[in-house]
C-alpha atoms as a PDB file:
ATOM      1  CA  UNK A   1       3.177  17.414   8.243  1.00  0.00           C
ATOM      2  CA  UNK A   2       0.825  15.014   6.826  1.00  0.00           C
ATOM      3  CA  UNK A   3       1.342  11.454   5.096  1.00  0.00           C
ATOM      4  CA  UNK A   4       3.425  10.888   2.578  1.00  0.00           C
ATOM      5  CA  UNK A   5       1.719   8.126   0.596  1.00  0.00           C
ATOM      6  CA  UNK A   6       4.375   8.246  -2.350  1.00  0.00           C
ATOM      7  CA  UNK A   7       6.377   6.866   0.915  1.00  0.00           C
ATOM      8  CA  UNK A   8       3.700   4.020   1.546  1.00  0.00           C
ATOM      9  CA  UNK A   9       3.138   2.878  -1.836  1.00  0.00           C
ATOM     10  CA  UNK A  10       7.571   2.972  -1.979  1.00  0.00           C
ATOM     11  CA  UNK A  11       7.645   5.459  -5.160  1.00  0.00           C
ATOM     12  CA  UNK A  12       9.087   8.285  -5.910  1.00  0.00           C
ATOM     13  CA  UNK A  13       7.325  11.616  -6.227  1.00  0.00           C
ATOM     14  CA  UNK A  14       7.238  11.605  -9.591  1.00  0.00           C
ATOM     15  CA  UNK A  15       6.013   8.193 -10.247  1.00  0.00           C
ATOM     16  CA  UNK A  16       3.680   7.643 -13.071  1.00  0.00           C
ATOM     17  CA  UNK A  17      -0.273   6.269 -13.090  1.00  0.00           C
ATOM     18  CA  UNK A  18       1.357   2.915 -14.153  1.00  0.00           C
ATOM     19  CA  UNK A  19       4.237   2.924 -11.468  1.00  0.00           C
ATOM     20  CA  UNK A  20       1.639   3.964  -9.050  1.00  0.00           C
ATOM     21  CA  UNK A  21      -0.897   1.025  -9.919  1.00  0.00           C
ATOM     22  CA  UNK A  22       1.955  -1.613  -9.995  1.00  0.00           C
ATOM     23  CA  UNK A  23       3.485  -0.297  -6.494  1.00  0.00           C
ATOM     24  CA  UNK A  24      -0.424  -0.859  -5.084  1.00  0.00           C
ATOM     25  CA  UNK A  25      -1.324  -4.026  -6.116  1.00  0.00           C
ATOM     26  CA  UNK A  26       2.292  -5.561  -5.507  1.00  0.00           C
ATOM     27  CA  UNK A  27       1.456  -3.856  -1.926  1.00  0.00           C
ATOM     28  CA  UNK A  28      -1.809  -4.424  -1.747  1.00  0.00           C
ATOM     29  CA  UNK A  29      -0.933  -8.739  -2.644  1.00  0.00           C
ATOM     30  CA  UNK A  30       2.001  -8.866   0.321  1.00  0.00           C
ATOM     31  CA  UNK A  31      -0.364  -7.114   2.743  1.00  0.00           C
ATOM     32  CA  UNK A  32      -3.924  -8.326   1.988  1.00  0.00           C
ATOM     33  CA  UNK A  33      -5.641  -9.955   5.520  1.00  0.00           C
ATOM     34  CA  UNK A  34      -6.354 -13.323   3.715  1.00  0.00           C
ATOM     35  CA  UNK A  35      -2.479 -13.721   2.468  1.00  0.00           C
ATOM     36  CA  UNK A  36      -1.684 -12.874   6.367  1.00  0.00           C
ATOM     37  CA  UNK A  37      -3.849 -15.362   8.486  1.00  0.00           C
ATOM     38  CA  UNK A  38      -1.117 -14.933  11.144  1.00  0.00           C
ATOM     39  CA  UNK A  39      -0.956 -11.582  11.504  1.00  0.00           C
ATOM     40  CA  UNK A  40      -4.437 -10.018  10.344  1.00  0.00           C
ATOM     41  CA  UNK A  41      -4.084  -7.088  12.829  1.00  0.00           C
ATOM     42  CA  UNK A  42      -1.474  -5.577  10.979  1.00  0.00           C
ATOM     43  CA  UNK A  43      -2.095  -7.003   7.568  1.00  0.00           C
ATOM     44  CA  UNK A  44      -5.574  -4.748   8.157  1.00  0.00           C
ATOM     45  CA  UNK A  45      -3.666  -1.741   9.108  1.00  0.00           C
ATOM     46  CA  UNK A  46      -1.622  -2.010   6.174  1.00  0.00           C
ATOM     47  CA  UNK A  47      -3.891  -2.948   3.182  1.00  0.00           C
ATOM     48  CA  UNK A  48      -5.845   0.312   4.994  1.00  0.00           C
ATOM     49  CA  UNK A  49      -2.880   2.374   4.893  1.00  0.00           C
ATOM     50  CA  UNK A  50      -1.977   1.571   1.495  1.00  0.00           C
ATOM     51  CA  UNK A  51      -5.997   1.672  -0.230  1.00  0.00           C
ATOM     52  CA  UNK A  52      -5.824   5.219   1.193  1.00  0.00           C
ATOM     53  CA  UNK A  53      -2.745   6.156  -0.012  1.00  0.00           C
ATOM     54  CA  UNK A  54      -3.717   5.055  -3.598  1.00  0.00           C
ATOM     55  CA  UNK A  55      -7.205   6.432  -3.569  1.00  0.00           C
END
């Protein structure tokens, strides 16, 4: 079974362009390395994780 990046982003399968957009950059904000200067290991991991699953 592979990733299920509607899970990562936190939409539903049938999410549209907009929803999807929105769900990234709320994601993207919360999880971005610079926002997390106390945690940048998994703030990394994460903004990874969810660039990929929006790409």
């Amino acid at each position: 079974m592979g990733v299920d990046y509607y899970k990562i982003l936190q939409v539903d399968r049938g999410a549209k362009d907009d929803d999807l957009k929105k769900a990234y950059r709320k994601l993207a904000m919360k999880w971005h390395p610079d926002k997390n200067p106390n945690n940048k290991k998994e703030a990394e991991a994460k903004f990874k994780q969810i660039s990929e699953a929006y790409d």
